[in-house]
PDB file of N, CA and C in Angstrom:
ATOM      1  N   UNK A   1     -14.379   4.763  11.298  1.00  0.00           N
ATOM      2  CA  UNK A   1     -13.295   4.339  12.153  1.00  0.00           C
ATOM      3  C   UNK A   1     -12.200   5.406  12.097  1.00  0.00           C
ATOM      4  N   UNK A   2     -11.866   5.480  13.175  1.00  0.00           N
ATOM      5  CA  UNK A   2     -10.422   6.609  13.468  1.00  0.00           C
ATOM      6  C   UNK A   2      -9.277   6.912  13.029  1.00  0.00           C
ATOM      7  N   UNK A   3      -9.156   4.986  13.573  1.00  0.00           N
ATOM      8  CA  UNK A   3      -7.835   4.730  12.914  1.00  0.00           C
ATOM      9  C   UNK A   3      -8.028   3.280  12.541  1.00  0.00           C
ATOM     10  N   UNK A   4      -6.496   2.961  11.958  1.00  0.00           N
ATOM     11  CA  UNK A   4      -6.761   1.696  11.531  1.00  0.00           C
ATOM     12  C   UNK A   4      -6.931   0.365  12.538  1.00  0.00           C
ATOM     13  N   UNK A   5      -7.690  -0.416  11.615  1.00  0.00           N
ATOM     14  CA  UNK A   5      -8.021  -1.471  12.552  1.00  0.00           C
ATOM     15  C   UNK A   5      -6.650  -2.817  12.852  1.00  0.00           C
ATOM     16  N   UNK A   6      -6.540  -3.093  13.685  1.00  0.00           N
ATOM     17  CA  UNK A   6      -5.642  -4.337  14.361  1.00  0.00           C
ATOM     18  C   UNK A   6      -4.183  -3.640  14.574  1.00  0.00           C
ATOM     19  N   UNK A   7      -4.391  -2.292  15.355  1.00  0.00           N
ATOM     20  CA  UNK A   7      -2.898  -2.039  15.320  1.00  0.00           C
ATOM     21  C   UNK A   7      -2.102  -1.223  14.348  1.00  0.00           C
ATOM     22  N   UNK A   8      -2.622  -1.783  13.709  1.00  0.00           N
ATOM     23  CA  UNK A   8      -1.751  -1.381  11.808  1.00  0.00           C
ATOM     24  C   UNK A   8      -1.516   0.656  11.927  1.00  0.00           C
ATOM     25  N   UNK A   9      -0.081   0.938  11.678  1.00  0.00           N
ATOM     26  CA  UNK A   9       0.052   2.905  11.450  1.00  0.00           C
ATOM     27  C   UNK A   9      -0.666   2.974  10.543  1.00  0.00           C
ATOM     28  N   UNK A  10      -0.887   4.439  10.871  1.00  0.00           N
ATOM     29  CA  UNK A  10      -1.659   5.056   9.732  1.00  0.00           C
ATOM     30  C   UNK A  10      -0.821   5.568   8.087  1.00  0.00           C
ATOM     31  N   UNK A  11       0.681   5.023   8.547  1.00  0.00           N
ATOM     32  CA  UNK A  11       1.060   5.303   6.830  1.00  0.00           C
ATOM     33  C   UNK A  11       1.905   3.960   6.711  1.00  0.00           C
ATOM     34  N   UNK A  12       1.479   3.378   5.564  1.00  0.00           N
ATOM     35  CA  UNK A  12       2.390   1.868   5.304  1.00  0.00           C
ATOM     36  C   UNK A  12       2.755   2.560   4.145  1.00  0.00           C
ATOM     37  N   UNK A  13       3.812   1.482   3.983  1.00  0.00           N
ATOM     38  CA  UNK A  13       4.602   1.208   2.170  1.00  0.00           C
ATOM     39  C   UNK A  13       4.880  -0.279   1.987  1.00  0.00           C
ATOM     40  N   UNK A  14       4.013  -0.573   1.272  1.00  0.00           N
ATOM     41  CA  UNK A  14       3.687  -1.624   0.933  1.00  0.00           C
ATOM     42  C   UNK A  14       4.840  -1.976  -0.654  1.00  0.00           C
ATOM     43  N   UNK A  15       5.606  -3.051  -0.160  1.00  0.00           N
ATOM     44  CA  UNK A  15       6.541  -3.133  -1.292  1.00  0.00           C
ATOM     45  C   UNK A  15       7.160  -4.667  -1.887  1.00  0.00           C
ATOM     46  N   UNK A  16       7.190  -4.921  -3.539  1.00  0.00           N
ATOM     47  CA  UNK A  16       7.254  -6.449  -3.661  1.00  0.00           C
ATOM     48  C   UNK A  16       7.325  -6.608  -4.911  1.00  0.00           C
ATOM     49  N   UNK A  17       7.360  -7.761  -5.404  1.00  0.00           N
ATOM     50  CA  UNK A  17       7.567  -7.642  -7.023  1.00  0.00           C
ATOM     51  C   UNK A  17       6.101  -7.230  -8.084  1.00  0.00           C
ATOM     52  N   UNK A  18       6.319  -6.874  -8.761  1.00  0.00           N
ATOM     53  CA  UNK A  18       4.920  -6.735  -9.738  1.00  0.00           C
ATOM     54  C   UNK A  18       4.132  -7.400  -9.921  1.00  0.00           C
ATOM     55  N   UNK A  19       3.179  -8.508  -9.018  1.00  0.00           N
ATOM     56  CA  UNK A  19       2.648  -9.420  -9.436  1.00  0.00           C
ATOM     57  C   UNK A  19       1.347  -9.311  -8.884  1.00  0.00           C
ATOM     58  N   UNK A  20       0.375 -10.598  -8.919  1.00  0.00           N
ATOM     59  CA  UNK A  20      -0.766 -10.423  -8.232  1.00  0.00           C
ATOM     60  C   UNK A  20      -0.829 -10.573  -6.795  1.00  0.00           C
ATOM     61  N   UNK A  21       0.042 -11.238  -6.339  1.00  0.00           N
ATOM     62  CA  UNK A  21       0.009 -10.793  -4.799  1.00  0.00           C
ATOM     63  C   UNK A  21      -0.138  -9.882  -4.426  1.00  0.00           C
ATOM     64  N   UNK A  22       1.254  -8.773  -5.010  1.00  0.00           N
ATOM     65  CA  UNK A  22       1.568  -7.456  -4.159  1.00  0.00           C
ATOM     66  C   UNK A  22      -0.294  -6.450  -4.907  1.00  0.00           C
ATOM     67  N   UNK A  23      -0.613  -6.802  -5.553  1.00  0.00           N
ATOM     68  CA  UNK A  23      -2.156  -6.564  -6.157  1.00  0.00           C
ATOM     69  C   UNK A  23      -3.100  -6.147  -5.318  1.00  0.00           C
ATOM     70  N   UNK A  24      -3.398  -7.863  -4.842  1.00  0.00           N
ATOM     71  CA  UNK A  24      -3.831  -8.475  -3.826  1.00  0.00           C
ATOM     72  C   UNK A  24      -3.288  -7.875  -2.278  1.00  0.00           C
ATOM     73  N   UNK A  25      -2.108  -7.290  -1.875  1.00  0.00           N
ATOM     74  CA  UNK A  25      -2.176  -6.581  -0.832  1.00  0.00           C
ATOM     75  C   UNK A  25      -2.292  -4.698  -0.863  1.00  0.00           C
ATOM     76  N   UNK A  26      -2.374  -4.416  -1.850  1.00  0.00           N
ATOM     77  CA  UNK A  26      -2.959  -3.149  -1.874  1.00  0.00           C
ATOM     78  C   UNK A  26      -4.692  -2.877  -1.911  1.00  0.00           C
ATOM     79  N   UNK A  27      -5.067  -3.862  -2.660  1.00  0.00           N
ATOM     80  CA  UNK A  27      -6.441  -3.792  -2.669  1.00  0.00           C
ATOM     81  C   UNK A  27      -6.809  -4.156  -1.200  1.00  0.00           C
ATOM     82  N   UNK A  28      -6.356  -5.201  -0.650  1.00  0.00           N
ATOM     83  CA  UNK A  28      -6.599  -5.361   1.005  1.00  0.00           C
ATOM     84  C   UNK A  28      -6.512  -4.335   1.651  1.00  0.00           C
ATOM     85  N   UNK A  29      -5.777  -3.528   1.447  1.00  0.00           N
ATOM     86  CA  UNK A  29      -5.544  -2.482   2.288  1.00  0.00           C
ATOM     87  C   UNK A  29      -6.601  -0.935   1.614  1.00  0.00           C
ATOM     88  N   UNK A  30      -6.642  -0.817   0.589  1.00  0.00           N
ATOM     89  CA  UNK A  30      -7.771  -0.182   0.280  1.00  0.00           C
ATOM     90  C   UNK A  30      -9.302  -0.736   0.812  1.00  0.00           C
ATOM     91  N   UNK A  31      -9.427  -1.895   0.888  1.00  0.00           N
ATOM     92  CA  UNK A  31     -10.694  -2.216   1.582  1.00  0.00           C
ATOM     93  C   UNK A  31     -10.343  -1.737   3.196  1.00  0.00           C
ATOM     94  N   UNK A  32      -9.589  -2.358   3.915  1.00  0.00           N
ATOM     95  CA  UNK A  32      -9.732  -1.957   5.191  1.00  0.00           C
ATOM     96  C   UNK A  32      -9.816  -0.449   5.209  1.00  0.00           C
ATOM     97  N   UNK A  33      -9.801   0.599   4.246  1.00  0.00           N
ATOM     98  CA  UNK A  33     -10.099   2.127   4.423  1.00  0.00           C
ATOM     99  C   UNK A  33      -8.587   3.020   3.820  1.00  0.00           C
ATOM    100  N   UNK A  34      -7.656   2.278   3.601  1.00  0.00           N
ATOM    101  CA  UNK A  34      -6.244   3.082   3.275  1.00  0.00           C
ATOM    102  C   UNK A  34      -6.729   3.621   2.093  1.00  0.00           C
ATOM    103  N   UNK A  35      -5.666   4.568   1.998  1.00  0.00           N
ATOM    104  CA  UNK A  35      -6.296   5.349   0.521  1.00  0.00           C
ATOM    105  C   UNK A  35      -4.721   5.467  -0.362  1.00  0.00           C
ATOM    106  N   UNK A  36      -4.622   5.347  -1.510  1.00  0.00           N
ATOM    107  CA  UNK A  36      -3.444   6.111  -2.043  1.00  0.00           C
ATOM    108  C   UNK A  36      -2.361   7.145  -1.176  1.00  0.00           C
ATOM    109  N   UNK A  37      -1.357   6.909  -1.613  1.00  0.00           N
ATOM    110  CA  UNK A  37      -0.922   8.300  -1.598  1.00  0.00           C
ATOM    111  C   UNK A  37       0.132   8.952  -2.839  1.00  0.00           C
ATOM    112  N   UNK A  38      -0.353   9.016  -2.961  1.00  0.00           N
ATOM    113  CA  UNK A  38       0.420   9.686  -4.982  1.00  0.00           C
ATOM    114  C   UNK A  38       0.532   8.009  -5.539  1.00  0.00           C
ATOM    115  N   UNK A  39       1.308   8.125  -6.521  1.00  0.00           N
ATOM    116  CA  UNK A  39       1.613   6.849  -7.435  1.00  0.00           C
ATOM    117  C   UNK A  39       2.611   5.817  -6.923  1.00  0.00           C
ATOM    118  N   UNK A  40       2.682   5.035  -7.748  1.00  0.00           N
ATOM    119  CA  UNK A  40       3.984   4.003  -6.933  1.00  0.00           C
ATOM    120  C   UNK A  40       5.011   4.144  -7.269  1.00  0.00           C
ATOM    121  N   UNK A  41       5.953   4.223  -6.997  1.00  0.00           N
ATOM    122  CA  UNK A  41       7.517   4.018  -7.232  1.00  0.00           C
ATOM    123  C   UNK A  41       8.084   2.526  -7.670  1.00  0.00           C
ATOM    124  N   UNK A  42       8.694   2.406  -9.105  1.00  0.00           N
ATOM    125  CA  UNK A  42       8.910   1.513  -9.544  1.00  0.00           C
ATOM    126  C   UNK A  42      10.211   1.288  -9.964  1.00  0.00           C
ATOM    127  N   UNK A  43      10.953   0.078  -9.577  1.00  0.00           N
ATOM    128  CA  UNK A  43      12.024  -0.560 -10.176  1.00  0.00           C
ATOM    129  C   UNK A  43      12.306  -1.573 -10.498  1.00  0.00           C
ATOM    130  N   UNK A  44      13.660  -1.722 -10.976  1.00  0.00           N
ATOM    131  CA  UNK A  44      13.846  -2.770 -11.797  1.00  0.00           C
ATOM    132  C   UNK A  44      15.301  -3.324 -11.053  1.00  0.00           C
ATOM    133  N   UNK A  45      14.740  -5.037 -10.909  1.00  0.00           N
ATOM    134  CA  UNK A  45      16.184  -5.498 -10.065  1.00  0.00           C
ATOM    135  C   UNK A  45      16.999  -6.590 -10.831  1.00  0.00           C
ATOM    136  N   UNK A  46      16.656  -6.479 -11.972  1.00  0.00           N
ATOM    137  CA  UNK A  46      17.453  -7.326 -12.830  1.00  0.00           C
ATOM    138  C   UNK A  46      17.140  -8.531 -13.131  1.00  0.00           C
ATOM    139  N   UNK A  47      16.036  -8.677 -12.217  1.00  0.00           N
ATOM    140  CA  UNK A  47      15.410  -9.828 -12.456  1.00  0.00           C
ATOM    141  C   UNK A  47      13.614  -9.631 -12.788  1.00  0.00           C
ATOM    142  N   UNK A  48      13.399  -8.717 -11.508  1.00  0.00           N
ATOM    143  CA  UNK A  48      12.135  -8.793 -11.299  1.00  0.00           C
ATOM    144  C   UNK A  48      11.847  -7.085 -11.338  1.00  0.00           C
ATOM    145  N   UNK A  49      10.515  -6.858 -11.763  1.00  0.00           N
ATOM    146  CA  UNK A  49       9.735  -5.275 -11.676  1.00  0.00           C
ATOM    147  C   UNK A  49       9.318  -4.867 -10.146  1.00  0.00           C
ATOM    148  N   UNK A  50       9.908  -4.076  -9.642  1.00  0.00           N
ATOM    149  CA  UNK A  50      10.018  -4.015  -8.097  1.00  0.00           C
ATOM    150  C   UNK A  50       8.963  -2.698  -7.627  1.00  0.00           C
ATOM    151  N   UNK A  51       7.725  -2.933  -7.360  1.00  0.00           N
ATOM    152  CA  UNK A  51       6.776  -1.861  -6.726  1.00  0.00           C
ATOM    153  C   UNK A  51       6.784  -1.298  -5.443  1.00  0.00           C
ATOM    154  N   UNK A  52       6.553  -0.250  -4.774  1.00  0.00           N
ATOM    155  CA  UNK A  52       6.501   0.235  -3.843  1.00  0.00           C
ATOM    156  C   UNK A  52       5.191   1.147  -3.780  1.00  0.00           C
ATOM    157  N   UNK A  53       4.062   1.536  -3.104  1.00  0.00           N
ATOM    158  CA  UNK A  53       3.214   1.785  -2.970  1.00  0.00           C
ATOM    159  C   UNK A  53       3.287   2.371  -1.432  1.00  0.00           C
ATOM    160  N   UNK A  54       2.809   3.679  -0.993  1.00  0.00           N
ATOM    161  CA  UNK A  54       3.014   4.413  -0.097  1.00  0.00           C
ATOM    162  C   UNK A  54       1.291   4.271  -0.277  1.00  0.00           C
ATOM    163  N   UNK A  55       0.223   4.137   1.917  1.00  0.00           N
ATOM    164  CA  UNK A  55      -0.749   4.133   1.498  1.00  0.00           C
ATOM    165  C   UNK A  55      -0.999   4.694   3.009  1.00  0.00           C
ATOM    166  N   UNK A  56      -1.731   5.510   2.940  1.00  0.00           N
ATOM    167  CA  UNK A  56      -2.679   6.333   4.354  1.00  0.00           C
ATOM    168  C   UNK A  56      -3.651   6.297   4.882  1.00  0.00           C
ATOM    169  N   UNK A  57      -3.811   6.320   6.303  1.00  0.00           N
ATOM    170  CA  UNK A  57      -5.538   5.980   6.766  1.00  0.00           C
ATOM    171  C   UNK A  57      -5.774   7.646   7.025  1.00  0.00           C
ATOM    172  N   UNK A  58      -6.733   7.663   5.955  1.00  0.00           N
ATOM    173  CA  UNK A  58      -7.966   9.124   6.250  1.00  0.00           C
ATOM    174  C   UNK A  58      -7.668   9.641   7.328  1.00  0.00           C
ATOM    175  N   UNK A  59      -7.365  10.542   7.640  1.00  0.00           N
ATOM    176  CA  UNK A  59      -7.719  11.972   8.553  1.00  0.00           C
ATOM    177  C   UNK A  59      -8.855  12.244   8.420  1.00  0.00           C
ATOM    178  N   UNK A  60      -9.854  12.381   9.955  1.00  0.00           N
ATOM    179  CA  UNK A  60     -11.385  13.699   9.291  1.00  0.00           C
ATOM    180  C   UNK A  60     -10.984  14.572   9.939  1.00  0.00           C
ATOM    181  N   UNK A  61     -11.255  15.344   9.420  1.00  0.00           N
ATOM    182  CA  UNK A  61     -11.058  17.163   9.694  1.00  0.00           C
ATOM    183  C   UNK A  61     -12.974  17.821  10.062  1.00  0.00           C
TER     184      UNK A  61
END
């Protein structure tokens, strides 16, 4: 596939507290074909561990 399926850009940032949800929506998005893009960016909001995850659909060359 080209690009991503249902619309979706080809670069998200997927972002939320540290838990199994936000888990659960990166791995979703690695199945539909996204791939990493470097590591996540992490903070802290005084309450909660705050993730951010930057993720890309493949280019073929």
């Amino acid at each position: 596939m080209s690009t991503p399926p249902d619309g979706l850009p080809v670069y998200r940032v997927l972002t939320g507290p540290d838990d199994a949800a936000f888990c659960h929506r990166v791995s979703e998005a690695l199945s539909l074909g996204y791939e990493l893009h470097q590591g996540p960016a992490v903070t802290f909001s005084g309450e909660n561990v705050i993730v951010a995850q930057a993720l890309v659909w493949p280019t073929q060359s």
